[in-house]
Protein backbone atom coordinates (compact mmCIF):
# COMPACT_ATOMS: atom_id res chain seq x y z
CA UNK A 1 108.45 104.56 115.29
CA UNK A 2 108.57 107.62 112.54
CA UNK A 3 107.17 106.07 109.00
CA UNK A 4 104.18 103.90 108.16
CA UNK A 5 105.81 101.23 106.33
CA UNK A 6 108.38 100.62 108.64
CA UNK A 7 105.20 100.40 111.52
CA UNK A 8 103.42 98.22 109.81
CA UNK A 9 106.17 95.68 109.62
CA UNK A 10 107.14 96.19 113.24
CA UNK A 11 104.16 95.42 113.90
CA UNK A 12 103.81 92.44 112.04
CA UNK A 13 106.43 91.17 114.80
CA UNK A 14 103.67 91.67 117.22
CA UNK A 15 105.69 93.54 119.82
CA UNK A 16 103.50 94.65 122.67
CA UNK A 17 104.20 98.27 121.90
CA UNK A 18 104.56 100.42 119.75
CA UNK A 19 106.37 104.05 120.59
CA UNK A 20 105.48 107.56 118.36
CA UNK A 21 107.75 110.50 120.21
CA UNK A 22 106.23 114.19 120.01
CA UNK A 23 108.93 116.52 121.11
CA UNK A 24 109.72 118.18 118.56
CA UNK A 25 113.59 118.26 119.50
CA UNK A 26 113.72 114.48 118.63
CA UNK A 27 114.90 113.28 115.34
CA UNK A 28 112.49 110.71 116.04
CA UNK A 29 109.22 113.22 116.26
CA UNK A 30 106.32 111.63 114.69
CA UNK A 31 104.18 113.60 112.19
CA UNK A 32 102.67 110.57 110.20
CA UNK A 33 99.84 108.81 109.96
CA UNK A 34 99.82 105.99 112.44
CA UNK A 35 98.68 102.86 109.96
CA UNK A 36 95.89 100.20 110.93
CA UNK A 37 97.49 98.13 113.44
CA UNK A 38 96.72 95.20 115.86
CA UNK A 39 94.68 96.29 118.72
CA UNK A 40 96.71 93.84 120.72
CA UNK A 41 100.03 96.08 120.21
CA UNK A 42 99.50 99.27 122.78
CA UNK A 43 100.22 102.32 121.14
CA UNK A 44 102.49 104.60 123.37
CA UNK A 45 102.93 108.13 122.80
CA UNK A 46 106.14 109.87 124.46
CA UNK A 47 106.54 113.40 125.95
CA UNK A 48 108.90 115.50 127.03
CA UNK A 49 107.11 118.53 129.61
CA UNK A 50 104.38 118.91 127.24
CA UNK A 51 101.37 120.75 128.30
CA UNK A 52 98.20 118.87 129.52
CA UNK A 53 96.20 119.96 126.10
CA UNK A 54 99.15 119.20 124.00
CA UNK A 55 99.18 115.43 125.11
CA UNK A 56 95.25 115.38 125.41
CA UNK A 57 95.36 116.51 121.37
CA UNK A 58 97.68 113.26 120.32
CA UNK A 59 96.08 110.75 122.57
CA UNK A 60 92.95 111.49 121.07
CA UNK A 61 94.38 112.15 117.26
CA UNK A 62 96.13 108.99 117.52
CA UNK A 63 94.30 106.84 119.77
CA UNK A 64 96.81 106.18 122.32
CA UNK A 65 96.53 103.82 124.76
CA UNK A 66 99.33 105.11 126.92
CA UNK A 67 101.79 107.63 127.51
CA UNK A 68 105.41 108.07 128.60
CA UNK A 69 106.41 111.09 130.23
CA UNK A 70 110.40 111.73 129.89
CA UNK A 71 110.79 115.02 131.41
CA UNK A 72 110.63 116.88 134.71
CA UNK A 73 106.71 116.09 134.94
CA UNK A 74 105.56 116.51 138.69
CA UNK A 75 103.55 114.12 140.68
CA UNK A 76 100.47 116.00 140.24
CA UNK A 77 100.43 115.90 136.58
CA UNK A 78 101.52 112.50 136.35
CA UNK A 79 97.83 112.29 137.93
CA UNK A 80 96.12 114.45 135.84
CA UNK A 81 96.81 112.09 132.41
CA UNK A 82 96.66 108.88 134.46
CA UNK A 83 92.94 110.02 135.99
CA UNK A 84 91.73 111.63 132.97
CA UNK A 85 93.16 110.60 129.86
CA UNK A 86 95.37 107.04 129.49
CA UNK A 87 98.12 105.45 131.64
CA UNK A 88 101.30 107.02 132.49
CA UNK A 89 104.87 105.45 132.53
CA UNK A 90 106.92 107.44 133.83
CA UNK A 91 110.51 107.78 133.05
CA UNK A 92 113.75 108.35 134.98
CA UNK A 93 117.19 108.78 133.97
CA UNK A 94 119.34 105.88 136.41
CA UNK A 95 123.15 105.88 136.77
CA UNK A 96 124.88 104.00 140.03
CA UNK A 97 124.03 106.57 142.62
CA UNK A 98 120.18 107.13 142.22
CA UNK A 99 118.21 106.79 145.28
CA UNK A 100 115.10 104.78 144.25
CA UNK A 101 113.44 105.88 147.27
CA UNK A 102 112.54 109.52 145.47
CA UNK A 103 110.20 107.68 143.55
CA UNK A 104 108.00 107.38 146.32
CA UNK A 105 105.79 110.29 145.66
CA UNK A 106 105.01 108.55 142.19
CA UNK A 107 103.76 105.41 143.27
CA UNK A 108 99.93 106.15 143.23
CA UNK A 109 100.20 108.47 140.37
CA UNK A 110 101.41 106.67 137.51
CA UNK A 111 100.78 103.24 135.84
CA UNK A 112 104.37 102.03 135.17
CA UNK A 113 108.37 103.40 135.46
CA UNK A 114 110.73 103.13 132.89
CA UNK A 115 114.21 102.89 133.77
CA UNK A 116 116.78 105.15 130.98
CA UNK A 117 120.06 105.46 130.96
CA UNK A 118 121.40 109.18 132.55
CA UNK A 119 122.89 111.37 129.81
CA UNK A 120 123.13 114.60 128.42
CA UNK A 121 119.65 114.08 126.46
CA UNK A 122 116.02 112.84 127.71
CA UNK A 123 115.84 109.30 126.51
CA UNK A 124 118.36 107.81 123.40
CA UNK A 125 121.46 108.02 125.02
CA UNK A 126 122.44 105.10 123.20
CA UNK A 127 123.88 102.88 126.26
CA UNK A 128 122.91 100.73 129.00
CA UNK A 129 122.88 101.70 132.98
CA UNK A 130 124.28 98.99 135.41
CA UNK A 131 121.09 96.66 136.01
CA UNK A 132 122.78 95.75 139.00
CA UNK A 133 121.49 98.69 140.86
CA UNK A 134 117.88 97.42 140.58
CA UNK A 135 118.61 95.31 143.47
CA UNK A 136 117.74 98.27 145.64
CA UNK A 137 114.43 98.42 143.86
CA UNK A 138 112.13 98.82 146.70
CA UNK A 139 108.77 98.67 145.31
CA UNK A 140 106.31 96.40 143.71
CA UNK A 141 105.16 98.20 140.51
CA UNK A 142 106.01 97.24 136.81
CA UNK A 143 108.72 99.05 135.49
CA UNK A 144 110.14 98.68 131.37
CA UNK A 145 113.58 98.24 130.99
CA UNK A 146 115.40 101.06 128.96
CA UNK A 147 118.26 102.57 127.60
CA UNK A 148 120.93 101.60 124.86
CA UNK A 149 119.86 97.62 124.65
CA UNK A 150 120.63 95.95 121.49
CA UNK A 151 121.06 92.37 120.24
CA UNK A 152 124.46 91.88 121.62
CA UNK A 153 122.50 92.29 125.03
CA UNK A 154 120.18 88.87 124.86
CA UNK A 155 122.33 87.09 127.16
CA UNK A 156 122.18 89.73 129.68
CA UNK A 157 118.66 89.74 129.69
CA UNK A 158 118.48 86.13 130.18
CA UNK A 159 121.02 86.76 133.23
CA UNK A 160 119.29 89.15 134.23
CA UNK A 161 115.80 87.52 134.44
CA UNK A 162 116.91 85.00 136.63
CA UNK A 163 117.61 87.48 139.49
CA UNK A 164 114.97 88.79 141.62
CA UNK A 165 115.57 92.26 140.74
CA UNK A 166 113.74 91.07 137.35
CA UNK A 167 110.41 90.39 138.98
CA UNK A 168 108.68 93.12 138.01
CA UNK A 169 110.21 94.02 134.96
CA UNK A 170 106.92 94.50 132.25
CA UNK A 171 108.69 95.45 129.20
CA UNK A 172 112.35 95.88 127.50
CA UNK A 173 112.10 98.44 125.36
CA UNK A 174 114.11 99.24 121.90
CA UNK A 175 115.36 101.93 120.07
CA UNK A 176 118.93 103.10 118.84
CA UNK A 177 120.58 100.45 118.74
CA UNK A 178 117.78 98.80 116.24
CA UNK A 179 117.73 101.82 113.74
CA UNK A 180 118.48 102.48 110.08
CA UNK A 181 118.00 105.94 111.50
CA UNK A 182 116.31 107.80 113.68
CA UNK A 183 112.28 106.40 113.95
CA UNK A 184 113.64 103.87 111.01
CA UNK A 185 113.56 100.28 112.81
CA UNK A 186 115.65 97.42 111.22
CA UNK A 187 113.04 94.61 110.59
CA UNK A 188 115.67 91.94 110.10
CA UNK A 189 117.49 92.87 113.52
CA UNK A 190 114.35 93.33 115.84
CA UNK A 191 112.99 89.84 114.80
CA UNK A 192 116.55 88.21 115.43
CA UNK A 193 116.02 90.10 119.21
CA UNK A 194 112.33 88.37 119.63
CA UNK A 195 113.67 85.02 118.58
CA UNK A 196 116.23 84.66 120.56
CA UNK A 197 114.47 86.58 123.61
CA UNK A 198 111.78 83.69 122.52
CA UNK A 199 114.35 81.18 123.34
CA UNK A 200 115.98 82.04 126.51
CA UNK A 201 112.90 83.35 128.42
C-alpha cells in the first residue's frame, strides 16, 4: 500500500494485512502517513537488507506489527527483529528446483515464510511459481502464499486448498496484479477476489 485513501478503503475490506514497502528501489516505497486503521488488520512493513536501526525506526514510526524480510537477511538477524522488535516472515524466491530443506536454519528464527516467485527482482515479479512443488514442504510452520496471484487465480486456490500441501498456508498475499499502479490497489478488483475466495473456501 503507497497512499492513504487508497488504505483506508483496502482496509475497509478488512484484509488481515496490510503491506507498506521501504526500499527505496521499489516503486511501491512508502513515505505517507499510514491512516487510522482497524487494529484487527496487521500492519506489515517490508525490507529488503535493511540495517537493524533502519527497520527498528519504521516499526516504531509506524507501529508495525510485523515485518517481511525479502533480501539476503541471515539467520541471526532474522533473530534479532523476531526477539527484539516484531515478528519476522521471511521471504524466499521458489522456482521448481529449490531445496526446501535450506530453510532449516530458519525455523526457530522467524515467525512465518513467504513463498515469491524467483525473478530478476526481490518480490513483484508479476507471476506465479508452480504450487505443486510445495508438496515437498517438509515443515510445520505457516507460510503466505506469494507471487503474481490475481483474480483469474481463485479457482486455483480453491484446488489448491484441498491438497495437503495447503495445510499450513496462513495468508495469500496481493499485489501487481491488483494495481492501478504501483502501491495504487484497485478497490473494485480486490473485493471481487474476497468474495469469491469467500465462496469457495
Amino acid at each position: 500500500m503507497k497512499f492513504p485513501k487508497n488504505i483506508t478503503e483496502i482496509a475497509a475490506l478488512q484484509p488481515d494485512y496490510l503491506g507498506f514497502i521501504f526500499y527505496e528501489k521499489s516503486p511501491r516505497y512508502f513515505e505517507n502517513t499510514i491512516p487510522n486503521i482497524d487494529k484487527s488488520i496487521k500492519k506489515v512493513g517490508v525490507f529488503v537488507n535493511a540495517s537493524y536501526n533502519e527497520i527498528e525506526e519504521k516499526v516504531k514510526l509506524y507501529d508495525l506489527d510485523l515485518v517481511q524480510l525479502h533480501g539476503d537477511e541471515n539467520p541471526e538477524f532474522c533473530a534479532l527483529i523476531e526477539n527484539n522488535l516484531v515478528k519476522v516472515i521471511k521471504a524466499f524466491s521458489i522456482d521448481n528446483n529449490f531445496n526446501f530443506n535450506s530453510l532449516k536454519k530458519y525455523t526457530n528464527h522467524c515467525s512465518y515464510y513467504l513463498f515469491d516467485t524467483k525473478g530478476p527482482k526481490y518480490g513483484g515479479n508479476g507471476f506465479a511459481f508452480d504450487w505443486s512443488v510445495l508438496e515437498n514442504y517438509p515443515f510445520e510452520k505457516a507460510y503466505f502464499l506469494s507471487g503474481g496471484i490475481g483474480l483469474e487465480n481463485t479457482n486455483d486456490i480453491e484446488l489448491f486448498f484441498k491438497k495437503k500441501q495447503a495445510k499450513y498456508c496462513l495468508a495469500i498475499d496481493l499485489n501487481s496484479k491488483f494495481e492501478i499502479e504501483p502501491g495504487l490497489k484497485n478497490l473494485e478488483i480486490v473485493s471481487e477476489f474476497i468474495e469469491q475466495l469467500k465462496q469457495k473456501l
